[in-house]
Protein backbone atom coordinates (compact mmCIF):
# COMPACT_ATOMS: atom_id res chain seq x y z
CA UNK A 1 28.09 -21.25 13.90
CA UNK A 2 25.06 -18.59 13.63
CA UNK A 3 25.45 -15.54 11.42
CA UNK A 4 24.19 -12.48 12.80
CA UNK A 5 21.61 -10.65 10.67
CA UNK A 6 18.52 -8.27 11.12
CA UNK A 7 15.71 -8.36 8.71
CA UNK A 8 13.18 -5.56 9.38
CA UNK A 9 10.14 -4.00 7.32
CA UNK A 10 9.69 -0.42 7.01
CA UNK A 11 6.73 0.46 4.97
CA UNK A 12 7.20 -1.31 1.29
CA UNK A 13 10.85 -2.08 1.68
CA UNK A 14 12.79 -4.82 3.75
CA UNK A 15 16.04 -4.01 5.39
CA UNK A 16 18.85 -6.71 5.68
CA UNK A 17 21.38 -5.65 7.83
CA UNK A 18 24.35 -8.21 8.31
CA UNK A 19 26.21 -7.82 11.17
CA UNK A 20 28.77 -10.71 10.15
CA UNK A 21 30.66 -12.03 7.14
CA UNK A 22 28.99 -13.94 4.90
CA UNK A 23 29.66 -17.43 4.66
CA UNK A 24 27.77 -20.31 2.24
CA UNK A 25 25.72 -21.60 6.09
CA UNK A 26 24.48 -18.13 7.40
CA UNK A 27 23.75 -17.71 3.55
CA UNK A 28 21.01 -19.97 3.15
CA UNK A 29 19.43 -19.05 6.00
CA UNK A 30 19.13 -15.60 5.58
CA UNK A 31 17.88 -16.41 2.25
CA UNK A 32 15.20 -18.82 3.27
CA UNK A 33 14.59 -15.68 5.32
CA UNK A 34 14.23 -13.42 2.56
CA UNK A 35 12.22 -16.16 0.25
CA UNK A 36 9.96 -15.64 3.24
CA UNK A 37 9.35 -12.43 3.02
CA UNK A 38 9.18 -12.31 -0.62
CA UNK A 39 6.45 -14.65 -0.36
CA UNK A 40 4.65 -11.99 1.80
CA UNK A 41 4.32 -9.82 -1.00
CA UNK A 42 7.98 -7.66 -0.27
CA UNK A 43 10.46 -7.37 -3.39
CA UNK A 44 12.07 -3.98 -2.52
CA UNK A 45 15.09 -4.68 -0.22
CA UNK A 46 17.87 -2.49 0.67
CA UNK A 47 21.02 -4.53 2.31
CA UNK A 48 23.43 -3.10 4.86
CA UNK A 49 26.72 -3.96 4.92
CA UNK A 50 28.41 -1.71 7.17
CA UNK A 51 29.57 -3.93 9.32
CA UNK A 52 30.91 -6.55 7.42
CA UNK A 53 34.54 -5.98 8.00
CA UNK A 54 35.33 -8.33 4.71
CA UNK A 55 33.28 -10.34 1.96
CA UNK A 56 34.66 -12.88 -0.62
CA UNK A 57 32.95 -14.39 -3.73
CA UNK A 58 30.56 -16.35 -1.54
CA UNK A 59 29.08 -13.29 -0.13
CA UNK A 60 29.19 -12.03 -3.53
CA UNK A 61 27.14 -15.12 -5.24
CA UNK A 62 24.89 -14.24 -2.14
CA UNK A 63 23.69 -10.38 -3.37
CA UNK A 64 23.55 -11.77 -6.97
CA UNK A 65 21.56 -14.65 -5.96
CA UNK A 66 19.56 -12.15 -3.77
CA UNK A 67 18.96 -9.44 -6.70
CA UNK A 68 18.21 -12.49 -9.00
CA UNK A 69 15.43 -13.13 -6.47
CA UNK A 70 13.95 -9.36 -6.11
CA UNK A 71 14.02 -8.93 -9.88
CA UNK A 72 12.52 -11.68 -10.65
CA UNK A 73 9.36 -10.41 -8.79
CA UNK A 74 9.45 -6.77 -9.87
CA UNK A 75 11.76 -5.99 -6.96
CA UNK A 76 14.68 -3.80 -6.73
CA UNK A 77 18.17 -4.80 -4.33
C-alpha cells in the first residue's frame, strides 16, 4: 500500500503535506524523504495535516521522530 504525500520547497522551508493516514510503512518512507532533504541543507519544515481524516500514536511517534530530526539540525517543525 503507498501513502500519499507531497513534499515541496518554498524558499528556506519544506512543506509536507499528507494526504493519507499515517501508518508505520508510508512512515519510513516519507522520512527517508525528509532525511533527504535535510541532508540538502533544509531543517525548517511545516507539515499539513488537513487531510488526514484520523491519526493514532504511530502517526504521533512520526511528528516526534520528525521534530527530533529538525531540531537536531537547528530546524524548527
Amino acid at each position: 500500500m503507498e501513502i500519499s504525500y507531497d513534499l515541496r520547497q518554498n524558499d528556506d522551508v519544506a512543506v509536507l503535506t499528507v494526504y493519507d493516514l499515517l501508518a508505520e510503512y508510508g512512515n519510513r518512507e516519507i522520512l527517508r524523504d525528509v532525511q533527504r532533504r535535510i541532508d540538502q541543507g533544509f531543517t525548517n519544515f511545516v507539515v499539513d495535516l488537513s487531510k488526514v481524516p484520523y491519526m493514532n500514536s504511530v502517526g504521533l511517534n512520526f511528528l516526534i521522530t520528525l521534530q527530533a530530526r529538525c531540531t537536531d539540525q537547528g530546524g524548527r517543525l
